[in-house]
PDB file of N, CA and C in Angstrom:
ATOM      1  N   UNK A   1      35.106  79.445 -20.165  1.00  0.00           N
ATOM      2  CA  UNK A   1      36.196  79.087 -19.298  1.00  0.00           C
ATOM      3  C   UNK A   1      36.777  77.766 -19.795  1.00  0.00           C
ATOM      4  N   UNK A   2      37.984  78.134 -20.096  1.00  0.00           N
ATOM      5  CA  UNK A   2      38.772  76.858 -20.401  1.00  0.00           C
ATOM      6  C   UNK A   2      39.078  75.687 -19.404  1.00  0.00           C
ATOM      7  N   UNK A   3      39.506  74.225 -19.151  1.00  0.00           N
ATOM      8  CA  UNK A   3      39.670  73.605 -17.870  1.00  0.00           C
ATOM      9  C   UNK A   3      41.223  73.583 -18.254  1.00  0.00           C
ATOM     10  N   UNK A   4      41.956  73.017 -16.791  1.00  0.00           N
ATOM     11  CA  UNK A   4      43.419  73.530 -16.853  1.00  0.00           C
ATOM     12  C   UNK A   4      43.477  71.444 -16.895  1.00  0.00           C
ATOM     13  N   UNK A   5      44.576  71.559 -18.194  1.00  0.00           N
ATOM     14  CA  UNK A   5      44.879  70.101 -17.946  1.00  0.00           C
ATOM     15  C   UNK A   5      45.866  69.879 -16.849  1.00  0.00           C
ATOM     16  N   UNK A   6      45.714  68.778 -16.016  1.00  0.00           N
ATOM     17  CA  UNK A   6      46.508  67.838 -15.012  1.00  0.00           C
ATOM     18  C   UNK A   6      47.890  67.440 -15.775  1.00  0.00           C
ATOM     19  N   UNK A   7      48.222  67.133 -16.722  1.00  0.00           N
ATOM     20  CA  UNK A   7      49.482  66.850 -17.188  1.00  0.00           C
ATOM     21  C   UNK A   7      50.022  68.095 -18.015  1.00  0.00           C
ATOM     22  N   UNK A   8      51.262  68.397 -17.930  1.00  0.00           N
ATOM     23  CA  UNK A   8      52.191  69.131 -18.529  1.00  0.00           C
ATOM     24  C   UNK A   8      52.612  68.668 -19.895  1.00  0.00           C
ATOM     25  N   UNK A   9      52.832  69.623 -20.612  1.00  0.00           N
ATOM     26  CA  UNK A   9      53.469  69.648 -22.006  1.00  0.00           C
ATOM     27  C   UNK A   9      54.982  69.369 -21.720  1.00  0.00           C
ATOM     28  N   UNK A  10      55.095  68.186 -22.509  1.00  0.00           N
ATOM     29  CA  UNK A  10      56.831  67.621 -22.219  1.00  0.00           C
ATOM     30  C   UNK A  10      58.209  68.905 -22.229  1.00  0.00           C
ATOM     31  N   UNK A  11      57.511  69.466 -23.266  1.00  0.00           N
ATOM     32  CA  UNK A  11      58.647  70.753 -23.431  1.00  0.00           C
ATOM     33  C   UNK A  11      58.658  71.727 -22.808  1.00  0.00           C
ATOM     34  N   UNK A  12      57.515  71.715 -21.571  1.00  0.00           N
ATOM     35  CA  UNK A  12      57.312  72.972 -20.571  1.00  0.00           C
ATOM     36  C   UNK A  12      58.398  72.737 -19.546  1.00  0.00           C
ATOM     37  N   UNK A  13      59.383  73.242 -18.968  1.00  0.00           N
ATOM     38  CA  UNK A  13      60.334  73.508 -17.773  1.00  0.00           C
ATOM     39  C   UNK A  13      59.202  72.538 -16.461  1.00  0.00           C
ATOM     40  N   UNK A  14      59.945  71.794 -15.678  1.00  0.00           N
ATOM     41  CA  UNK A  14      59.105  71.165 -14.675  1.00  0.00           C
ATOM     42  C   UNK A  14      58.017  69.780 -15.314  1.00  0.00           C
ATOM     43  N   UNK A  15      58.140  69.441 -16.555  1.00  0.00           N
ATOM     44  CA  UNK A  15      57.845  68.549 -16.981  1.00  0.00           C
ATOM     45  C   UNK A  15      57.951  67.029 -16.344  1.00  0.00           C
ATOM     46  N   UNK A  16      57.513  65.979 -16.190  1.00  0.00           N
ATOM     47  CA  UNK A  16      57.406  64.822 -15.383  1.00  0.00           C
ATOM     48  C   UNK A  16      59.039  63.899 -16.052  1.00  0.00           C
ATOM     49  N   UNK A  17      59.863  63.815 -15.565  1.00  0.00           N
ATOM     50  CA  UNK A  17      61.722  63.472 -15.841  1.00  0.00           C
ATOM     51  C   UNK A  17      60.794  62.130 -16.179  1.00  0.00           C
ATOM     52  N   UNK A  18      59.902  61.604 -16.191  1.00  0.00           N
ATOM     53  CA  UNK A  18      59.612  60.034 -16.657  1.00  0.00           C
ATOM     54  C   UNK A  18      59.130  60.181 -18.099  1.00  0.00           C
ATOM     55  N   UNK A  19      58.131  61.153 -18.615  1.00  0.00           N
ATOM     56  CA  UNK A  19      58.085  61.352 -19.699  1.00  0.00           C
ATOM     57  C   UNK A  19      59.268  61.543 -20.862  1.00  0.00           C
ATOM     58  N   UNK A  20      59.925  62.112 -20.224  1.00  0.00           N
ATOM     59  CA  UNK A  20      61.206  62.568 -20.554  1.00  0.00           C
ATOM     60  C   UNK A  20      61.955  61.987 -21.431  1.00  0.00           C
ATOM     61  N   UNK A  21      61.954  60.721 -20.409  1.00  0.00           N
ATOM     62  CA  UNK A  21      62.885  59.486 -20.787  1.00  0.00           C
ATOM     63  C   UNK A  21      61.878  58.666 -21.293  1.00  0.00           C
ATOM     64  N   UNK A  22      62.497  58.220 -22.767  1.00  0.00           N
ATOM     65  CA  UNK A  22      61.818  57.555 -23.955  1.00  0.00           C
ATOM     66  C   UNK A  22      61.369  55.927 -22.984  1.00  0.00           C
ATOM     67  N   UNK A  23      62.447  55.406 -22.802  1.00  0.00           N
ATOM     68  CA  UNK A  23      62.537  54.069 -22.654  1.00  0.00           C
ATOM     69  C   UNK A  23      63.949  53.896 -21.812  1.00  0.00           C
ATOM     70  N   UNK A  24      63.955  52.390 -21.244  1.00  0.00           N
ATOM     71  CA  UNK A  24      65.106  52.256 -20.443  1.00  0.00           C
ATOM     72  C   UNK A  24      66.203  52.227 -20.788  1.00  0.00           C
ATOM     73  N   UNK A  25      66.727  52.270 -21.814  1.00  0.00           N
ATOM     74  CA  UNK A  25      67.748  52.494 -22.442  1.00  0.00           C
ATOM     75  C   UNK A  25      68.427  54.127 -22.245  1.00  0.00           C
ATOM     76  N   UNK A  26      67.448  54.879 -22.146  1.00  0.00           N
ATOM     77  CA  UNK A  26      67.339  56.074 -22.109  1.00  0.00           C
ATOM     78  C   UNK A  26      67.562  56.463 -20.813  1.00  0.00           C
ATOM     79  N   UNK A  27      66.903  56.032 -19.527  1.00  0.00           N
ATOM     80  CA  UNK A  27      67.340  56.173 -18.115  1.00  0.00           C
ATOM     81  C   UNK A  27      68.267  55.319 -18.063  1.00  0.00           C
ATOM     82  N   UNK A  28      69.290  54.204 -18.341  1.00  0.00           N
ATOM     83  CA  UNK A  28      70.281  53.350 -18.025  1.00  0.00           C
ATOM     84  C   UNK A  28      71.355  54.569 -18.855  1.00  0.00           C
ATOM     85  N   UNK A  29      70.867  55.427 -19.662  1.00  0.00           N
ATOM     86  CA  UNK A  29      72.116  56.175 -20.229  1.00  0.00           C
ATOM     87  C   UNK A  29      72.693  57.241 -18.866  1.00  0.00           C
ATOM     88  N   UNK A  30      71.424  57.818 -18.653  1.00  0.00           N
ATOM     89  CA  UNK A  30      71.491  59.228 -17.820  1.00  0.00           C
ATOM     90  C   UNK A  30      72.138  58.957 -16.792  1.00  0.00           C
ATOM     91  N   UNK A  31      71.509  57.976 -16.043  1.00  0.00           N
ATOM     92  CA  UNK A  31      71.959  57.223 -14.795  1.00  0.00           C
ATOM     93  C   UNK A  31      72.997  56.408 -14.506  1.00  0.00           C
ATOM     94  N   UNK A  32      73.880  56.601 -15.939  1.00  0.00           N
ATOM     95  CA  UNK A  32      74.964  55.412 -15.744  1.00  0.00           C
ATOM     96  C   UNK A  32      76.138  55.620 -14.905  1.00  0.00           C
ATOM     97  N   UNK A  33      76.603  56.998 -14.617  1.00  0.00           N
ATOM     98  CA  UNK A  33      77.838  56.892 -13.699  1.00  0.00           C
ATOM     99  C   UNK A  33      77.306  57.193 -11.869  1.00  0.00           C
ATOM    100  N   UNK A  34      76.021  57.396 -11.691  1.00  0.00           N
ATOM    101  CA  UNK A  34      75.885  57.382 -10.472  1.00  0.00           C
ATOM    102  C   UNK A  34      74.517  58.365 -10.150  1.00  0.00           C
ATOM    103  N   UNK A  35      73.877  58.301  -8.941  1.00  0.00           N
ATOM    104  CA  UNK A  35      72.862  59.774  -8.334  1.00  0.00           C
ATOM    105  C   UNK A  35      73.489  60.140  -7.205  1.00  0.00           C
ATOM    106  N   UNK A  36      73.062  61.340  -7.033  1.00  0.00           N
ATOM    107  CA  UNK A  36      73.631  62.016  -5.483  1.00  0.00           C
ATOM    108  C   UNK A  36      72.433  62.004  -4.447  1.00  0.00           C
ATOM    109  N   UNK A  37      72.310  61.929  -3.863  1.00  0.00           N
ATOM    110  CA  UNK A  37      71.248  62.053  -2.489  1.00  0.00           C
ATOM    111  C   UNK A  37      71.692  63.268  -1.705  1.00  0.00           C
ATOM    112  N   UNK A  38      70.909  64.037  -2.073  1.00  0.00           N
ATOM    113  CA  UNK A  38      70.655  65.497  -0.980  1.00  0.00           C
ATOM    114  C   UNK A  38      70.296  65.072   0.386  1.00  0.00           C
ATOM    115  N   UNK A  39      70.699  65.809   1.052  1.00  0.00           N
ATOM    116  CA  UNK A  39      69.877  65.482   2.532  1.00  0.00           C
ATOM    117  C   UNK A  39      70.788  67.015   3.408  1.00  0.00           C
ATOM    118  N   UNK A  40      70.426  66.998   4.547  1.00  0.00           N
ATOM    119  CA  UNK A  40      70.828  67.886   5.809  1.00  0.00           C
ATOM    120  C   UNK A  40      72.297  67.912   5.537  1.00  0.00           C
ATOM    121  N   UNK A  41      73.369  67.009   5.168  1.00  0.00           N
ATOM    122  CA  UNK A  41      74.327  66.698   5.357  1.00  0.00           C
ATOM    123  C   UNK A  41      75.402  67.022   4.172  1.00  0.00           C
ATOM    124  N   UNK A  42      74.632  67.896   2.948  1.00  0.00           N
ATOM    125  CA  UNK A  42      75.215  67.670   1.938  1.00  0.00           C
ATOM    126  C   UNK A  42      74.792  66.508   0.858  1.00  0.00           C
ATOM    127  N   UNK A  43      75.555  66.844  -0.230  1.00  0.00           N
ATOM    128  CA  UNK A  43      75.083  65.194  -1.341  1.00  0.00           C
ATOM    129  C   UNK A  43      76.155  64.313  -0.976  1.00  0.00           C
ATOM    130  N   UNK A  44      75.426  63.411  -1.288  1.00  0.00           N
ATOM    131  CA  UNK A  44      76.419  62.030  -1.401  1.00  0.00           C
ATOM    132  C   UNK A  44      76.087  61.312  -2.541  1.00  0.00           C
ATOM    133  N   UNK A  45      76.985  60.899  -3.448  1.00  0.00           N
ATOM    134  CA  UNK A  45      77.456  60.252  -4.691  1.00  0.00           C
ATOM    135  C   UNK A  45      77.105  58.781  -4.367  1.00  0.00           C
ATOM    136  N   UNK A  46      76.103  58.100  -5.040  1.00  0.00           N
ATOM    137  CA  UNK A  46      75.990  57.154  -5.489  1.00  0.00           C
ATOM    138  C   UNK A  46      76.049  56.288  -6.596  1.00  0.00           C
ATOM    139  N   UNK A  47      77.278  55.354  -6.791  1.00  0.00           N
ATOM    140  CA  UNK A  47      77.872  54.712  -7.984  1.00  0.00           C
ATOM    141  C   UNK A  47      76.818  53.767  -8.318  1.00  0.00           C
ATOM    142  N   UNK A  48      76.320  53.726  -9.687  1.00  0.00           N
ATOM    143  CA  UNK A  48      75.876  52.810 -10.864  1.00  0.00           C
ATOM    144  C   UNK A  48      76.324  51.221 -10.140  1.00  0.00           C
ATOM    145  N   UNK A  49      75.636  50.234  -9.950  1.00  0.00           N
ATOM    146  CA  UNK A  49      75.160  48.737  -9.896  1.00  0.00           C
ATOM    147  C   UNK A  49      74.812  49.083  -7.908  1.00  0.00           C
ATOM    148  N   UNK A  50      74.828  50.168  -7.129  1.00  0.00           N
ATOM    149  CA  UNK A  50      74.447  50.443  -5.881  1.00  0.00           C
ATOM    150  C   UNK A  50      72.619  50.346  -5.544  1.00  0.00           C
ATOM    151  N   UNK A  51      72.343  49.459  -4.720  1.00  0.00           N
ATOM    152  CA  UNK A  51      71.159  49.453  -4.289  1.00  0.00           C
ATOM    153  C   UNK A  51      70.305  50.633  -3.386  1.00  0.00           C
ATOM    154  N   UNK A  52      69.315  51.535  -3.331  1.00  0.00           N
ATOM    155  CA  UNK A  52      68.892  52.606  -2.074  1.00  0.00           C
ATOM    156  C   UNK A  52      68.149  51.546  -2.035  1.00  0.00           C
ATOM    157  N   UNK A  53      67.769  51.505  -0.181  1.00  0.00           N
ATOM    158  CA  UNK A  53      66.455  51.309   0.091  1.00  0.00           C
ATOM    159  C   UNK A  53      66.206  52.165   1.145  1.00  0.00           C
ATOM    160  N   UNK A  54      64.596  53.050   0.881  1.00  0.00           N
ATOM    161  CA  UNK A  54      64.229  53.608   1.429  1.00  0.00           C
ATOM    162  C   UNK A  54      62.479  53.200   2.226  1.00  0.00           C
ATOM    163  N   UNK A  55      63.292  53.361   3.691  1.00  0.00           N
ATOM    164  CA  UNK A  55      62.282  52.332   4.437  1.00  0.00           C
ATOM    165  C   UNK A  55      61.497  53.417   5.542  1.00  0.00           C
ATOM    166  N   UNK A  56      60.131  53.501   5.350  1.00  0.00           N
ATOM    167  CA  UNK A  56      59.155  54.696   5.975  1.00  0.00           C
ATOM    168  C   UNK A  56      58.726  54.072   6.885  1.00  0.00           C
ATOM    169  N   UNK A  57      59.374  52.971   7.493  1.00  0.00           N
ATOM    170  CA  UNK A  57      59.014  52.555   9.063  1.00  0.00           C
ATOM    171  C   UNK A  57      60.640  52.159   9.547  1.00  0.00           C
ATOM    172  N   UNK A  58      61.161  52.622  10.000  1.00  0.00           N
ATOM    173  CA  UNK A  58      62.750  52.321  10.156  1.00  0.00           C
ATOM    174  C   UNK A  58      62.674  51.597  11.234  1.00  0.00           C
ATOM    175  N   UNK A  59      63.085  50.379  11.244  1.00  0.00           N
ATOM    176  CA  UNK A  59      63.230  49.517  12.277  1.00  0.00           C
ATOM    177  C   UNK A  59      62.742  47.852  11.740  1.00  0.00           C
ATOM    178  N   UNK A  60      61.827  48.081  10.647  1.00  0.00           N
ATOM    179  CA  UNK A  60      61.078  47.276   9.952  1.00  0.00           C
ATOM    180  C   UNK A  60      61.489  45.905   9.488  1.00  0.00           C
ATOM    181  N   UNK A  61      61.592  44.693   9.964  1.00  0.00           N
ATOM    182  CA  UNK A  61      62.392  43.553   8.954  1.00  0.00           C
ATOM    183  C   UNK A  61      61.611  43.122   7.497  1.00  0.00           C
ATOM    184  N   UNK A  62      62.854  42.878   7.058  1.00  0.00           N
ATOM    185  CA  UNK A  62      62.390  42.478   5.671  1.00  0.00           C
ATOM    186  C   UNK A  62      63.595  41.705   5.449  1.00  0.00           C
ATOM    187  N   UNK A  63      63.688  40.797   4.478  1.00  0.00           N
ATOM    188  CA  UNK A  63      64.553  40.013   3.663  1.00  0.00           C
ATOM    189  C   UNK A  63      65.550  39.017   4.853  1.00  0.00           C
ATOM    190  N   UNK A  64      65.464  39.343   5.821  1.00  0.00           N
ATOM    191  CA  UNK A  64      66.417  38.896   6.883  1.00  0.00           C
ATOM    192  C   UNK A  64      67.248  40.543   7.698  1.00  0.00           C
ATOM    193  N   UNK A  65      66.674  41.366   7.063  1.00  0.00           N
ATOM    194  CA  UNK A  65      67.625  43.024   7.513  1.00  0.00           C
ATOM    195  C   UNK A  65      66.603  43.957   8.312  1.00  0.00           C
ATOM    196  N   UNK A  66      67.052  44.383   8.807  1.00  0.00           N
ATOM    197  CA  UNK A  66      66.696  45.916  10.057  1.00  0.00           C
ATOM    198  C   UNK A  66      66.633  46.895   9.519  1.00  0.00           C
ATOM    199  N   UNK A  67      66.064  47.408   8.822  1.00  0.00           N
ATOM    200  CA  UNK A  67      66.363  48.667   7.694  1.00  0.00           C
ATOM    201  C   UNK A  67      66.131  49.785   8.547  1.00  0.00           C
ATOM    202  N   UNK A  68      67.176  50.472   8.200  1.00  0.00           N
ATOM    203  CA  UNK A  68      67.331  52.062   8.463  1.00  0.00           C
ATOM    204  C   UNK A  68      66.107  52.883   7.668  1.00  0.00           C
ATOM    205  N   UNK A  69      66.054  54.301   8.142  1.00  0.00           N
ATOM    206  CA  UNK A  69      65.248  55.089   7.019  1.00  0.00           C
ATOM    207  C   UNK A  69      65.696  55.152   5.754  1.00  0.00           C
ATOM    208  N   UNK A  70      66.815  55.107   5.582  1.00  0.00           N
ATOM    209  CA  UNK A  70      67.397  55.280   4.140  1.00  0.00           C
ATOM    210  C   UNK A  70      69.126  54.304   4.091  1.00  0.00           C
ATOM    211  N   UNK A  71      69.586  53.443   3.819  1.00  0.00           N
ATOM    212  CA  UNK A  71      70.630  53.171   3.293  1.00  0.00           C
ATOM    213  C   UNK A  71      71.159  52.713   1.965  1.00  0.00           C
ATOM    214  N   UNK A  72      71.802  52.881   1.427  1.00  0.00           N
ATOM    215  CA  UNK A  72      73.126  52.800   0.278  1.00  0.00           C
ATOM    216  C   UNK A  72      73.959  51.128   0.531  1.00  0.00           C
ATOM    217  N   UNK A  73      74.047  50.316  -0.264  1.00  0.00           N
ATOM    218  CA  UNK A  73      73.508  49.158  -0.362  1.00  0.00           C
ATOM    219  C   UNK A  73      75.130  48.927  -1.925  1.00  0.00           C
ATOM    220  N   UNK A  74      76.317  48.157  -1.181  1.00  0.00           N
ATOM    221  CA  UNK A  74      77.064  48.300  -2.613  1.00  0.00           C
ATOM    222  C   UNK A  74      76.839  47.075  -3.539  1.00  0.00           C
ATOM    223  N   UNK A  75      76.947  47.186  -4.641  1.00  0.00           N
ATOM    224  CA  UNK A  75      77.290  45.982  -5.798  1.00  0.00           C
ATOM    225  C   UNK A  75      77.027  45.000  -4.964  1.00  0.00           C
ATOM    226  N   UNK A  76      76.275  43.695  -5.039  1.00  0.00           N
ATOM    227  CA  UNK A  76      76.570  42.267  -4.947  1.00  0.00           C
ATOM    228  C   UNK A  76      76.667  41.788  -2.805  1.00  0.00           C
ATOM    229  N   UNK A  77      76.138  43.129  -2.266  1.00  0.00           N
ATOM    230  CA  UNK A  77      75.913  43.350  -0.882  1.00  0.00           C
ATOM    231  C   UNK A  77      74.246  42.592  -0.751  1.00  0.00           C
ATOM    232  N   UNK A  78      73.419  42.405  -1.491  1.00  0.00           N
ATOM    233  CA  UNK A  78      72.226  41.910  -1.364  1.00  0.00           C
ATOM    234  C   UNK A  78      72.023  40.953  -2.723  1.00  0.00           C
ATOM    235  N   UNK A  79      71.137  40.238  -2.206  1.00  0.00           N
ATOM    236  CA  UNK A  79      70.997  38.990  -3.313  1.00  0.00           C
ATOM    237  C   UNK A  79      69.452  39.695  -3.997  1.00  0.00           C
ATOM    238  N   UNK A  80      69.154  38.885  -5.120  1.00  0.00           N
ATOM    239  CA  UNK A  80      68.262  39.508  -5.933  1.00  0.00           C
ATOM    240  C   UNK A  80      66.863  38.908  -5.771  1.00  0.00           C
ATOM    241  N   UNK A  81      66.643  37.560  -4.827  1.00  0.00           N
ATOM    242  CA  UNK A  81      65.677  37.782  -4.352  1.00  0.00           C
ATOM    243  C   UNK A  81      65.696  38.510  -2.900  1.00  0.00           C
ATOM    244  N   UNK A  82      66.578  38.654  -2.304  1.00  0.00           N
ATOM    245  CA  UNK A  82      66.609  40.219  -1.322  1.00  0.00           C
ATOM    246  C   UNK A  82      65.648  41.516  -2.008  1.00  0.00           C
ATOM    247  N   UNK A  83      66.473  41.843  -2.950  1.00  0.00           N
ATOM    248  CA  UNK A  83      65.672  43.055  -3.300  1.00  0.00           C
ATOM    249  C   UNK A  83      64.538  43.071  -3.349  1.00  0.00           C
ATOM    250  N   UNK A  84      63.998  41.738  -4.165  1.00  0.00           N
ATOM    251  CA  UNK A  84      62.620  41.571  -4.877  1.00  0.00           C
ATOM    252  C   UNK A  84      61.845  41.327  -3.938  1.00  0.00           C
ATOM    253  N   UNK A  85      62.153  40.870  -2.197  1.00  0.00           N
ATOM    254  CA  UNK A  85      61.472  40.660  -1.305  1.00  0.00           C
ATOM    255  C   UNK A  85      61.165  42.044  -0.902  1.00  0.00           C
ATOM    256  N   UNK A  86      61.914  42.995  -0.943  1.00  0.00           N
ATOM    257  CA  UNK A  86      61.996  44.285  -0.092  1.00  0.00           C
ATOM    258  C   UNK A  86      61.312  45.008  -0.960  1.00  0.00           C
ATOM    259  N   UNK A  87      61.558  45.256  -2.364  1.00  0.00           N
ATOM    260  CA  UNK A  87      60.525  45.556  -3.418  1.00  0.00           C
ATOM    261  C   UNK A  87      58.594  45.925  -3.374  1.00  0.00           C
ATOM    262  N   UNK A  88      58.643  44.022  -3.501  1.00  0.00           N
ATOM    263  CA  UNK A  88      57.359  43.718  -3.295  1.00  0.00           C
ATOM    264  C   UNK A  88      56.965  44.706  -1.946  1.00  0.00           C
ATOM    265  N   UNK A  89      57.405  45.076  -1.087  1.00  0.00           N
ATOM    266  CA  UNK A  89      56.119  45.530  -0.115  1.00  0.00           C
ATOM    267  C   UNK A  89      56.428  47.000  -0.324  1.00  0.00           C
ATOM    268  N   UNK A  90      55.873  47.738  -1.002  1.00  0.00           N
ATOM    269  CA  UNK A  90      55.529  48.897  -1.456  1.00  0.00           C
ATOM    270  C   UNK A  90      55.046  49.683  -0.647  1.00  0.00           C
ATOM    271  N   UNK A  91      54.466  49.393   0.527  1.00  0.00           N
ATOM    272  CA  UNK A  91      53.620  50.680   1.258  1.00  0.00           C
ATOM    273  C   UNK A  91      54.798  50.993   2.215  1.00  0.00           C
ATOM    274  N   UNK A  92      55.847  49.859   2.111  1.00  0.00           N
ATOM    275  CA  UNK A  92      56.817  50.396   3.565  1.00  0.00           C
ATOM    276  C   UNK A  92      58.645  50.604   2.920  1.00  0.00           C
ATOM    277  N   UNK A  93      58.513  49.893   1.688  1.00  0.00           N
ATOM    278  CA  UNK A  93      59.721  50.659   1.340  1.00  0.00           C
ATOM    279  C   UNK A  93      59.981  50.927  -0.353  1.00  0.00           C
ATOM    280  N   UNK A  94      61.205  51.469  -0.785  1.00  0.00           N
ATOM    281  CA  UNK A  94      60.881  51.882  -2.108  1.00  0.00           C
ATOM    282  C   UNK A  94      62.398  51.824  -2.353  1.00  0.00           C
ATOM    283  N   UNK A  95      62.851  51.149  -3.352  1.00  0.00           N
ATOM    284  CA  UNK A  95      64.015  50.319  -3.567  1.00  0.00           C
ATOM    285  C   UNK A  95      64.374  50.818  -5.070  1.00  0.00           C
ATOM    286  N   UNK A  96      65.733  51.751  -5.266  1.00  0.00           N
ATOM    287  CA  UNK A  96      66.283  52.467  -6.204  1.00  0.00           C
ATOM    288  C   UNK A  96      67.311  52.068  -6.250  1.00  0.00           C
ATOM    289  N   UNK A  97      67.892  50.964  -7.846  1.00  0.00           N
ATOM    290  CA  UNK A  97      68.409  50.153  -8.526  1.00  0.00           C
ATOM    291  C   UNK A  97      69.716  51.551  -9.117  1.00  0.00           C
ATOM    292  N   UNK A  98      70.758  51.969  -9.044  1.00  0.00           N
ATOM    293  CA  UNK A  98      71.193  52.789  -9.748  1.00  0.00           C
ATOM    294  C   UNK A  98      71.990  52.527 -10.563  1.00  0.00           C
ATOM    295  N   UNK A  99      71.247  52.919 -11.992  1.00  0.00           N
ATOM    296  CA  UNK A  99      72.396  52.363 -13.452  1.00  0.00           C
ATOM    297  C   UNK A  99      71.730  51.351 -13.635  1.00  0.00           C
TER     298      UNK A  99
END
């Protein structure tokens, strides 16, 4: 009996999109004109230098803000130790830089 490896072969369909991408140069390419966010509501288009923060206790302060479960955050709307405050706490939110 053979054992089944835990990681996928890069060239198999369903492969890990981080392997994928060589280096950041490589995700700053893919990612450069924007992501969409699926949800109940349809996608919504998110433009390149836009902040997500996604917050799994909604109501939660951080940085000086009230965070929603999820908001969209434009260009130069948060300062960069903002982010890096909201960043750092990892178990309660998860902060997606786009572009």
């Amino acid at each position: 009996m053979t054992r089944k490896t835990d990681i996928a072969p890069e060239d198999e369909m369903g492969a890990d999109m981080t392997g994928a991408l060589k280096d950041q140069a490589d995700a700053r390419k893919a990612f450069a004109k924007g992501v969409a966010i699926r949800g109940k509501d349809g996608a919504r288009m998110v433009l390149s230098g836009h902040v997500i923060i996604v917050c799994r206790d909604p109501g939660m302060r951080r940085a000086g803000i009230e965070h929603k479960a999820l908001h969209v955050w434009r260009h130069g709307e948060l300062t960069r130790a903002q982010i890096d405050r909201i960043a750092a706490d990892t178990e309660t939110f998860a902060v997606i830089e786009v572009g």
